[in-house]
Protein backbone atom coordinates (compact mmCIF):
# COMPACT_ATOMS: atom_id res chain seq x y z
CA UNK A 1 68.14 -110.50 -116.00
CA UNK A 2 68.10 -114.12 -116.24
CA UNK A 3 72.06 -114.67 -115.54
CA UNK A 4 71.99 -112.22 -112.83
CA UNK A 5 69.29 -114.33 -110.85
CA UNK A 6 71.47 -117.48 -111.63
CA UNK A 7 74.23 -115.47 -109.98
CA UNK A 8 72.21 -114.59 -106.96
CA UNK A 9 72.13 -117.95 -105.17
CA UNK A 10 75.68 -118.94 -106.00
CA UNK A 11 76.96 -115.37 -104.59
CA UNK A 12 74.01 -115.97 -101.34
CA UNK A 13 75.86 -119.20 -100.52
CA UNK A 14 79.09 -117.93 -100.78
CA UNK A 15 78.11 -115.51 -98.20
CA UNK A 16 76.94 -117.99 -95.61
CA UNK A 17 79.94 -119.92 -96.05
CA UNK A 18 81.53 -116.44 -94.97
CA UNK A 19 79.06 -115.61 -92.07
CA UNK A 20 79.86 -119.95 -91.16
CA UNK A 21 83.08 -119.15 -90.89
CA UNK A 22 83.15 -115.90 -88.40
CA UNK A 23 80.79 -117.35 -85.95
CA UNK A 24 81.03 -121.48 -86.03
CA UNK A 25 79.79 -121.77 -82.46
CA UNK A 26 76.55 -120.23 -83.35
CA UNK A 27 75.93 -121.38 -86.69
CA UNK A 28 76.61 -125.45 -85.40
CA UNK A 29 74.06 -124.10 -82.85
CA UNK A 30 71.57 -123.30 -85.05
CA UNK A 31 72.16 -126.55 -86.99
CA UNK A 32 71.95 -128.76 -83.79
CA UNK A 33 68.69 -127.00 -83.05
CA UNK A 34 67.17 -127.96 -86.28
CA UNK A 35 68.32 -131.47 -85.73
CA UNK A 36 66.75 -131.61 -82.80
CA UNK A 37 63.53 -130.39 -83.93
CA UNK A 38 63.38 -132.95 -86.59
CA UNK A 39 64.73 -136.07 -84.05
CA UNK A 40 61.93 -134.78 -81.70
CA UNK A 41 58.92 -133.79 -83.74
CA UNK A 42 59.75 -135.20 -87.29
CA UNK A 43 61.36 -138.18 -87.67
CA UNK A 44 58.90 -140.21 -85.43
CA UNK A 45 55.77 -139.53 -87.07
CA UNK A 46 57.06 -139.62 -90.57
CA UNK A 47 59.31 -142.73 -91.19
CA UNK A 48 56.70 -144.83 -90.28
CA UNK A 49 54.24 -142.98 -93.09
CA UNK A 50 57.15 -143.31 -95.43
CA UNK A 51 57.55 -146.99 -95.41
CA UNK A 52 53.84 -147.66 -95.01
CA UNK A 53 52.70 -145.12 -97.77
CA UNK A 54 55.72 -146.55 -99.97
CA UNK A 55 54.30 -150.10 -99.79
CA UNK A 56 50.64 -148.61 -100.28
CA UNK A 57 51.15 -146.58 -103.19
CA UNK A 58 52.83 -149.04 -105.16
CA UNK A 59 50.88 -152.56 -104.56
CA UNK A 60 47.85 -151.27 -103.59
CA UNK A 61 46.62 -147.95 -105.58
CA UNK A 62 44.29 -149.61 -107.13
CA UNK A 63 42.00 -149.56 -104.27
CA UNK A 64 41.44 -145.84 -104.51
CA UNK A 65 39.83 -146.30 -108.39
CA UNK A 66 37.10 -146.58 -106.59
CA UNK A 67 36.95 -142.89 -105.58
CA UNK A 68 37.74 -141.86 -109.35
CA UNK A 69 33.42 -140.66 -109.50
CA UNK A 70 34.99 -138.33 -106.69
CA UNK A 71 38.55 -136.91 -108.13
CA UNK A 72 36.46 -136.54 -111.33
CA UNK A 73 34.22 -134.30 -110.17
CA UNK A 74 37.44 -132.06 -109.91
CA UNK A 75 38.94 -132.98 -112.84
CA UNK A 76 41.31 -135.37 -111.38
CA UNK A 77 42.71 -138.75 -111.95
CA UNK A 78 42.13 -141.30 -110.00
CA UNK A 79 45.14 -141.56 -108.54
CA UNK A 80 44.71 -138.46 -107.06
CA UNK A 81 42.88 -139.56 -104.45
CA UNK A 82 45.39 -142.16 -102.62
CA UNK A 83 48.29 -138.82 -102.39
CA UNK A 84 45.12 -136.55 -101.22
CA UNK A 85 44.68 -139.16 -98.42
CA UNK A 86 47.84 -139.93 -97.19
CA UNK A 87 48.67 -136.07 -97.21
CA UNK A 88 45.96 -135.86 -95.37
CA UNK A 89 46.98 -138.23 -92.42
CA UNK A 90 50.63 -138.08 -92.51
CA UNK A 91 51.35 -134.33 -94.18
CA UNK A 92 53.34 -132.57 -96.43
CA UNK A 93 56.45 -135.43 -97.06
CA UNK A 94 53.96 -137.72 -97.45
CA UNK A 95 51.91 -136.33 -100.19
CA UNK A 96 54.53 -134.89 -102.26
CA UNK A 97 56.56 -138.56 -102.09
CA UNK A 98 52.90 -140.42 -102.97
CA UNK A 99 52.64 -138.09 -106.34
CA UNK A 100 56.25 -138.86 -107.38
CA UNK A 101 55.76 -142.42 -107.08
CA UNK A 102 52.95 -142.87 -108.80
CA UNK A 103 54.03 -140.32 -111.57
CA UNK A 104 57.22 -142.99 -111.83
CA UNK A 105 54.63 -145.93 -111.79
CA UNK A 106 52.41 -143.80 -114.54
CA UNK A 107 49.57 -143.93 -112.74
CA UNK A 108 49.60 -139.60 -113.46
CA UNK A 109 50.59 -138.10 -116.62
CA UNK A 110 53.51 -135.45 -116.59
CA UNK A 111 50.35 -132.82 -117.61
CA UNK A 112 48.18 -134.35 -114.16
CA UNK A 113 50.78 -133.46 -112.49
CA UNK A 114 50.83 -129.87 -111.40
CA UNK A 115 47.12 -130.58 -110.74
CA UNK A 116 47.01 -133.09 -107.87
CA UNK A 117 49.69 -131.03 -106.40
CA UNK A 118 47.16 -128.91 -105.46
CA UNK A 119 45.79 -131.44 -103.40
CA UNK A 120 48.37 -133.97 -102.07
CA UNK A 121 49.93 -130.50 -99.97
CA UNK A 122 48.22 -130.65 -96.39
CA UNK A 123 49.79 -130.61 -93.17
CA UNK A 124 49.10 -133.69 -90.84
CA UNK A 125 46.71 -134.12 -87.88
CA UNK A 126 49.16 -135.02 -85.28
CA UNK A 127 51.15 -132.08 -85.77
CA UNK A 128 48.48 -129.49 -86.20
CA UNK A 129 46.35 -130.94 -83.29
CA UNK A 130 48.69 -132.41 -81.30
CA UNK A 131 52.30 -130.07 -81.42
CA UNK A 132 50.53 -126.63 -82.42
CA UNK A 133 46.96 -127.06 -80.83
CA UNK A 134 47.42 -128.81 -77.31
CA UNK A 135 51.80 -128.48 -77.21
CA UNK A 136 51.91 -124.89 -77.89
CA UNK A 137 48.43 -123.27 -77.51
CA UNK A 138 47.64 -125.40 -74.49
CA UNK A 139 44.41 -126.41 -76.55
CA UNK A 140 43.25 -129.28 -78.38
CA UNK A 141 40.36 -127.97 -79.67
CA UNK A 142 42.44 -124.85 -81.23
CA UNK A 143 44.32 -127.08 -83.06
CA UNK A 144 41.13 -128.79 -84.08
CA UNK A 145 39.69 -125.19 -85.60
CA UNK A 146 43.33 -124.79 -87.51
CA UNK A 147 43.05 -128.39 -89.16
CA UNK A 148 39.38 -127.56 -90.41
CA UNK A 149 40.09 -123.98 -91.42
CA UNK A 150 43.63 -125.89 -92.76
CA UNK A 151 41.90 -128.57 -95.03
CA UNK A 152 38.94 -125.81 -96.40
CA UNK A 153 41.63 -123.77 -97.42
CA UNK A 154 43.29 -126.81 -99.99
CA UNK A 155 40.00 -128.09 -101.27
CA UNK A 156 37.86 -125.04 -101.41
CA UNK A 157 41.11 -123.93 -103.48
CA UNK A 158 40.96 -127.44 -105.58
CA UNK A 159 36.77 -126.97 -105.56
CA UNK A 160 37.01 -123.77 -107.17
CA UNK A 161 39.61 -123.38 -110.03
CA UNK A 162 39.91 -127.39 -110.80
CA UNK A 163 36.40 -128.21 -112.40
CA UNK A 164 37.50 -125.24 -115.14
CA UNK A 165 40.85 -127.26 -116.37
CA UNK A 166 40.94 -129.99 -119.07
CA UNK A 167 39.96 -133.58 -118.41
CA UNK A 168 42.99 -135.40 -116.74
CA UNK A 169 45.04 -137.70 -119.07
CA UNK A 170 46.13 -140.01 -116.57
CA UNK A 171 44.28 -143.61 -117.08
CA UNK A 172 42.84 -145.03 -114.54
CA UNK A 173 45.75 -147.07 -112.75
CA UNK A 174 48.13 -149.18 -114.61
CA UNK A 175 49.51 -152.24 -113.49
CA UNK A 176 51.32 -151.15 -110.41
CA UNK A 177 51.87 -154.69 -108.35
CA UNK A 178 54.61 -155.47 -111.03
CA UNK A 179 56.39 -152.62 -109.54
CA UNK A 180 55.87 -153.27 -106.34
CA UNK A 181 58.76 -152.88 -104.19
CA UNK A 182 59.40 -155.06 -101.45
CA UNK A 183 59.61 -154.40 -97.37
CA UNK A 184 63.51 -153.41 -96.97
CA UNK A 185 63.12 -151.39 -100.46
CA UNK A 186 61.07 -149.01 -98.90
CA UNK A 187 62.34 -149.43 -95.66
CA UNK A 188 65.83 -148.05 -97.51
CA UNK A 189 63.75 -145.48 -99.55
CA UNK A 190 61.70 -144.46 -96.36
CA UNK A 191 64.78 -143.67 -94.21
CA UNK A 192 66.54 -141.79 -96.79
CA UNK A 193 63.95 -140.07 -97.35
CA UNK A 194 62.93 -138.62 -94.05
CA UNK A 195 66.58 -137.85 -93.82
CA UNK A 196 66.00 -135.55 -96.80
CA UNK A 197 63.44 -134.06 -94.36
CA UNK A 198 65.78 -133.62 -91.39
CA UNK A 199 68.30 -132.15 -93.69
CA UNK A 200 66.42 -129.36 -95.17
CA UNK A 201 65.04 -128.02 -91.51
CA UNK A 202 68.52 -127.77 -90.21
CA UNK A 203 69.69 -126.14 -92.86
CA UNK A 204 66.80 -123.69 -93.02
CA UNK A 205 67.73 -123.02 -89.18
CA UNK A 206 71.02 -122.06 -90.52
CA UNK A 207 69.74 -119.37 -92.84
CA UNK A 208 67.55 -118.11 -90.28
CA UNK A 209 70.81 -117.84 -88.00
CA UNK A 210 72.23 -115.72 -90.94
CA UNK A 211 69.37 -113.88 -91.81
CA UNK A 212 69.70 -112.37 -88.12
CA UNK A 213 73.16 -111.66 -88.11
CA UNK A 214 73.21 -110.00 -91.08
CA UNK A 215 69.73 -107.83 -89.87
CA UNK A 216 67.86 -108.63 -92.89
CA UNK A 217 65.44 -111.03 -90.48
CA UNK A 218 64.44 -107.48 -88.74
CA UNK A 219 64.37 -106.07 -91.70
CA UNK A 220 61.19 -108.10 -93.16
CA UNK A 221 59.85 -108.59 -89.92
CA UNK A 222 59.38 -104.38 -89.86
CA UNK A 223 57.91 -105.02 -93.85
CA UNK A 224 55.57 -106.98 -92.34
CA UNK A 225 54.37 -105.45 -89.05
CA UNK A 226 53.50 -102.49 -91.57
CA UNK A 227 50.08 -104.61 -92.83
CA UNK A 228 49.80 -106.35 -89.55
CA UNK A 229 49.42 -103.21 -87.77
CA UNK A 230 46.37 -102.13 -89.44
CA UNK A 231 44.47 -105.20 -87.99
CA UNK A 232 46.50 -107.28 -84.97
CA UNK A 233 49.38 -106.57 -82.88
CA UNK A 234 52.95 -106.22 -84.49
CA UNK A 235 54.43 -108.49 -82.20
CA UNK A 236 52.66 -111.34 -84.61
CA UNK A 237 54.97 -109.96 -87.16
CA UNK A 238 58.62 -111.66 -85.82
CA UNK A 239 56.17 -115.27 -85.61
CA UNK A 240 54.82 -114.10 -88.95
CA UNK A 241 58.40 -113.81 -90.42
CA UNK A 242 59.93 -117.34 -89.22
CA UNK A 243 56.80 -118.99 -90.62
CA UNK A 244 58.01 -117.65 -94.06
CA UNK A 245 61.36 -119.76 -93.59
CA UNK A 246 60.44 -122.21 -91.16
CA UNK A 247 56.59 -123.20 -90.20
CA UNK A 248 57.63 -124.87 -86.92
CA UNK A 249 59.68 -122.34 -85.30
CA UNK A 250 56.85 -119.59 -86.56
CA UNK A 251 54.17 -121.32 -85.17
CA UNK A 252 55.80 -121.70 -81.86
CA UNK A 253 56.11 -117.81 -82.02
CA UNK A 254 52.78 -117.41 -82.96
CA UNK A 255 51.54 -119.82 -80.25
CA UNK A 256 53.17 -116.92 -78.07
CA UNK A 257 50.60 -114.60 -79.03
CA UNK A 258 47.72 -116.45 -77.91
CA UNK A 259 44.22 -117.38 -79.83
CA UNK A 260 44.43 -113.84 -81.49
CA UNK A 261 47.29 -115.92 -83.36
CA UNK A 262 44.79 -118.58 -85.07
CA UNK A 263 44.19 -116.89 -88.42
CA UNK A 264 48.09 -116.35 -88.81
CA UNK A 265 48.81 -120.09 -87.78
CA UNK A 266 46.41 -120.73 -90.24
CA UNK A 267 48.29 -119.34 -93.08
CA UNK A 268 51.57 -120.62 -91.85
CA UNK A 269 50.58 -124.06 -91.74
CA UNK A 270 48.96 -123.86 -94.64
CA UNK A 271 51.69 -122.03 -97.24
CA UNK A 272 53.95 -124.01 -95.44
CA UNK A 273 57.27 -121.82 -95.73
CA UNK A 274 60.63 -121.82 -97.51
CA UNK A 275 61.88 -125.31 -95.61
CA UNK A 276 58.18 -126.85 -96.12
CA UNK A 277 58.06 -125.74 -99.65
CA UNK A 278 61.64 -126.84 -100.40
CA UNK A 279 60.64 -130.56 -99.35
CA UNK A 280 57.64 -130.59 -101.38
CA UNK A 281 59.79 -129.03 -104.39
CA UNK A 282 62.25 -131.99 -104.11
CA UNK A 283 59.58 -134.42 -104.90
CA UNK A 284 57.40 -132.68 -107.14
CA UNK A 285 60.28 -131.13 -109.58
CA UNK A 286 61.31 -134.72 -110.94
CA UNK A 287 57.50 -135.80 -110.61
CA UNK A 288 56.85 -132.59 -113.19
CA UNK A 289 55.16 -130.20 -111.19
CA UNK A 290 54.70 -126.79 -112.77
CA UNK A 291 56.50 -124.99 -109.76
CA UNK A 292 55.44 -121.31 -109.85
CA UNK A 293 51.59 -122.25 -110.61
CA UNK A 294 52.02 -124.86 -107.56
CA UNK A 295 53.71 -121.58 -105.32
CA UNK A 296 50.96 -119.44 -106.28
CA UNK A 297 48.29 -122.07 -105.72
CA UNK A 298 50.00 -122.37 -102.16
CA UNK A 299 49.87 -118.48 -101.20
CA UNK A 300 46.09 -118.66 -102.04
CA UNK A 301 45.79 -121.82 -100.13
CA UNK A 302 47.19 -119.76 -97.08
CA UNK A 303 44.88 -116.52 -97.42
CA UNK A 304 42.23 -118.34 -97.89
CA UNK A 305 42.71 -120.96 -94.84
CA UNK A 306 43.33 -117.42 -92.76
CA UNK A 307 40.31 -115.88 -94.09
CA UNK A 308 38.27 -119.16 -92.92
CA UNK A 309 40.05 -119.02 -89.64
CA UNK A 310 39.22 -115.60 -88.78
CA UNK A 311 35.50 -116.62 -89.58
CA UNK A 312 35.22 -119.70 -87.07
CA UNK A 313 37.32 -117.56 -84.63
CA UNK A 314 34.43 -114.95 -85.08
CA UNK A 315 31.88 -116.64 -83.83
């Protein structure tokens, strides 16, 4: 079983290279598109976060010992609470870069690991509020109720399950301004960085090009419309389906549908999707994360950010 999943992406890329090959015009397409999306709505916000977050988490962490009372409440480290904030403001990238560093600079032990993932994995304001609340809902204050129902989803999720674990085993913080790194350092690790980030949406946009050729896109979108249809309209299920690739192009489908949408935005911003996920991955693999509990930690993240949603929307 094991050597015929190792064969499965191998063989999946082979095929893409095929379906590359019979249609270049629309697969470039597809691939300018995501670059686009990433020069307009990405690139901007983040590689400013990068190189300021960079410079923050390594010469001045210690300033967020002072919430350790806080992060130990959960069963945190300390540390935890300088890649919950910057997630936080800035969003996924963000985070997920903050925990690697400071897992290099020791400042959270391989076993801490998996368990600030759980909270350094939040979507950022100025996307939520600003390109899915007022750009494609035509309302602020939607975006407003995603980012609260958003952010309850993580930390209820971290409340919850969190105080049962172990103690953390990361000290405090260790001497991090030795480590430092300087202005261009992270001005270098910043831009290749958020390149990373441009990289893995266009090539998501590619495999959602493929996944339509090929039909399997309708396919799952049908597999999902069956649930949907029980409770909403299955035209939520084609915005539903591009969320579970790529959050930005789902929402923007979603956005189509109209407030109804809000609990499914909810849990698209919130899981994040196969490009989302695959960014995160890239950092927290070499940082240590545990990558199916962090998956499943997501998933619940999402269904319960939905559920919350549906409440506020309620009333």
């Amino acid at each position: 079983m094991f050597r015929v999943r190792k064969a499965v992406f191998p063989a999946a890329l082979f095929v893409l290279i095929l379906l590359m090959l019979s249609s270049p015009a629309a697969y470039a397409a597809a691939c300018m598109e995501g670059i686009v999306l990433w020069a307009k709505s990405v690139l901007p916000v983040l590689f400013p976060f990068f190189v300021c977050t960079g410079i923050l988490s390594a010469a001045g962490a210690r300033m967020a010992d002072r919430l350790s009372p806080v992060m130990s409440r959960v069963k945190l480290p300390a540390a935890a609470a300088l890649c919950a904030v910057t997630s936080i403001l800035s969003g996924y990238p963000v985070g997920s870069r903050c925990l690697l560093q400071l897992r290099q600079a020791g400042a959270i032990s391989p076993k801490d690991a998996t368990r600030v993932s759980v909270v350094c994995s939040t979507s950022g304001p100025m996307f939520l509020v600003g390109s899915v609340g007022a750009g494609m809902l035509g309302s602020a204050s939607a975006g407003g109720i995603l980012l609260a129902s958003h952010l309850i989803g993580v930390f209820l999720t971290a409340a919850f399950f969190l105080p049962f674990l172990k103690k953390p085993q990361s000290a405090s913080f260790p001497a991090l301004n030795a480590k430092a790194g300087g202005f261009a350092e992270n001005i270098q690790s910043g831009t290749i960085s958020v390149l990373c980030v441009g990289g893995f949406i266009a090539f998501f946009c590619v495999v959602a090009q493929a996944l339509e050729q090929t039909g399997i896109f309708a396919l799952v979108t049908k597999a999902v419309a069956l649930p949907l249809s029980l409770f909403s309209r299955e035209e939520m299920a084609e915005g539903l389906t591009f969320s579970l690739l790529e959050a930005t192009r789902g929402c923007a489908a979603l956005s189509a549908c109209g407030m109804s949408a809000l609990p499914f935005l909810a849990f698209a911003v919130t899981f994040g999707g196969a490009s989302i996920l695959a960014q995160q991955i890239a950092f927290f693999k070499p940082a240590g994360v545990k990558i199916r509990v962090f998956l499943a930690i997501k998933l619940l993240q999402g269904i319960i950010a939905a559920l919350v949603c549906a409440l506020f929307t309620a009333f």
